[in-house]
C-alpha atoms as a PDB file:
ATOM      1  CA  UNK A   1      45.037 289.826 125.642  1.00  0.00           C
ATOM      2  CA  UNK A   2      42.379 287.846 127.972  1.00  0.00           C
ATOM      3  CA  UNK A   3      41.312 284.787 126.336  1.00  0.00           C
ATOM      4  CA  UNK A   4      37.757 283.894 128.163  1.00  0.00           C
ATOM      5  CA  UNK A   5      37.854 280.892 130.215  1.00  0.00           C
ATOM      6  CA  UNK A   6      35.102 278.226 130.411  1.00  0.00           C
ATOM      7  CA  UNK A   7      34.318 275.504 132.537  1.00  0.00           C
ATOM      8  CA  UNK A   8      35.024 271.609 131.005  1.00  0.00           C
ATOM      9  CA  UNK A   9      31.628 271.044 131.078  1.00  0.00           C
ATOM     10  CA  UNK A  10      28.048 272.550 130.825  1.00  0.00           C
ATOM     11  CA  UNK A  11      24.506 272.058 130.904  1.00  0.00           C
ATOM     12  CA  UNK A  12      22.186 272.701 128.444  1.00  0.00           C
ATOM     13  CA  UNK A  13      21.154 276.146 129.440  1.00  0.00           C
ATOM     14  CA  UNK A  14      24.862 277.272 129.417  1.00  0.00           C
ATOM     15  CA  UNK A  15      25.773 275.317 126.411  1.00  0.00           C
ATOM     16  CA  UNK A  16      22.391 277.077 125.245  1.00  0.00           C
ATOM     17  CA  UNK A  17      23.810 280.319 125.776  1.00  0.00           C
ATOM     18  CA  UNK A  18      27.464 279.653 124.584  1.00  0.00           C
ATOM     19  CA  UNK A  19      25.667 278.927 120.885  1.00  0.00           C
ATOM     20  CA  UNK A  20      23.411 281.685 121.135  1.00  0.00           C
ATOM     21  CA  UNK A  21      20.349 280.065 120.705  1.00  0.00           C
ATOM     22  CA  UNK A  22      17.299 279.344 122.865  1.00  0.00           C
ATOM     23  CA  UNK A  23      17.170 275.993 125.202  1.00  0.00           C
ATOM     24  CA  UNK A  24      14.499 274.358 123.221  1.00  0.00           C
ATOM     25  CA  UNK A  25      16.635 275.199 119.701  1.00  0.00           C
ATOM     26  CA  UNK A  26      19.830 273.172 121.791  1.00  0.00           C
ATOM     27  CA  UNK A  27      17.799 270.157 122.810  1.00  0.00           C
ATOM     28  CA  UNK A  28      16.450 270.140 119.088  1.00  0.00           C
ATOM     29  CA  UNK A  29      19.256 270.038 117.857  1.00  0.00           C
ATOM     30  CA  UNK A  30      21.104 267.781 120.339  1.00  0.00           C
ATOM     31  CA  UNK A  31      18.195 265.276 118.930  1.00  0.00           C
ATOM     32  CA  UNK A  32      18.598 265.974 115.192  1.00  0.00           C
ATOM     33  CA  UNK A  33      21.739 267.004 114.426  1.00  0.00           C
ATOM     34  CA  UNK A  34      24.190 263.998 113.792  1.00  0.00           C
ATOM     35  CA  UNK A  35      27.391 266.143 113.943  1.00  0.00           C
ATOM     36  CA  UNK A  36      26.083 267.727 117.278  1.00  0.00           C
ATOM     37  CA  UNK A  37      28.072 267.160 120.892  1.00  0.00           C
ATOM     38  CA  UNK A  38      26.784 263.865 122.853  1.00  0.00           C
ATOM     39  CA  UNK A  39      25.937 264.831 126.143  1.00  0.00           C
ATOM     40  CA  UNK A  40      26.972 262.481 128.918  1.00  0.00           C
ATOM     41  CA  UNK A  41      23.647 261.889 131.234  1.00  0.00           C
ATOM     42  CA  UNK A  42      25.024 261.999 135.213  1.00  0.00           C
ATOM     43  CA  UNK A  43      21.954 261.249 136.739  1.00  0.00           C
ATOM     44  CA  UNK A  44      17.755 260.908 135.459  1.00  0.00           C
ATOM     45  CA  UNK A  45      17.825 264.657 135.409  1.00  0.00           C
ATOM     46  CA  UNK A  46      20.829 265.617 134.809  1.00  0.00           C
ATOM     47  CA  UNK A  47      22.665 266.094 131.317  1.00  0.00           C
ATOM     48  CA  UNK A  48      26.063 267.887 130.681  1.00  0.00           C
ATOM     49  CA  UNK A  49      28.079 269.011 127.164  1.00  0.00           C
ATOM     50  CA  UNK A  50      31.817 268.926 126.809  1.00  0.00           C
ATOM     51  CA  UNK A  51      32.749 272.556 126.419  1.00  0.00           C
ATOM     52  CA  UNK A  52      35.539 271.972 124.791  1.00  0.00           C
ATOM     53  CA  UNK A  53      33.270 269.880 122.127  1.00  0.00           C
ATOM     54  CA  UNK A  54      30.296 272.471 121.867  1.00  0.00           C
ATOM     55  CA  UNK A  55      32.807 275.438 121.040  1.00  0.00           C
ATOM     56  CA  UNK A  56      34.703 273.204 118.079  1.00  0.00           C
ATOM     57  CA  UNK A  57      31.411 272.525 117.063  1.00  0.00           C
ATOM     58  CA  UNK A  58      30.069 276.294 116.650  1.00  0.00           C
ATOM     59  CA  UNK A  59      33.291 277.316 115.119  1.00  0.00           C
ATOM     60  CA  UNK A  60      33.040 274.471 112.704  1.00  0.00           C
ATOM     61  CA  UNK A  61      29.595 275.390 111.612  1.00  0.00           C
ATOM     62  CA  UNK A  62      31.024 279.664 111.260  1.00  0.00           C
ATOM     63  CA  UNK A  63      34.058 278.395 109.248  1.00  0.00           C
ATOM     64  CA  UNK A  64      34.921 280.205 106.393  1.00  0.00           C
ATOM     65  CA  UNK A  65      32.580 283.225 106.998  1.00  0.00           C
ATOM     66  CA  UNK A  66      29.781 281.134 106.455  1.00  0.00           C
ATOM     67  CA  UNK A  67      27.276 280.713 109.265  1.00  0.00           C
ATOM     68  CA  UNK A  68      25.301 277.569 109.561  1.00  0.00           C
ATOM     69  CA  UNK A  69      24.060 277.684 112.511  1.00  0.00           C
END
């Protein structure tokens, strides 16, 4: 079996995709959400999301059958 490999980090439009939800939902909820990833700014226009930390945080939120996404 082929486990699907990711890149360590990923900006917003891939992290975007990765949740399944639009970019504006991901920046809302970057701003909102307290238990949501911190991204790490790299320059004035530039923003990136640990992988590793968006995909714990997606299968934290679809534990148990329940989505809360």
């Amino acid at each position: 079996m082929q486990t699907k490999r990711y890149p360590p980090s990923s900006r917003p439009k891939q992290g975007a995709e990765l949740l399944g939800v639009s970019l504006p939902t991901f920046w809302r909820w970057a701003a909102e959400k307290q238990d949501f990833p911190k991204g790490r700014r790299l320059s004035a226009r530039c923003t990136v999301f640990d992988t590793g930390e968006l995909i714990a945080w997606r299968e934290s939120k679809m534990k148990g059958g329940r989505n809360e996404l």
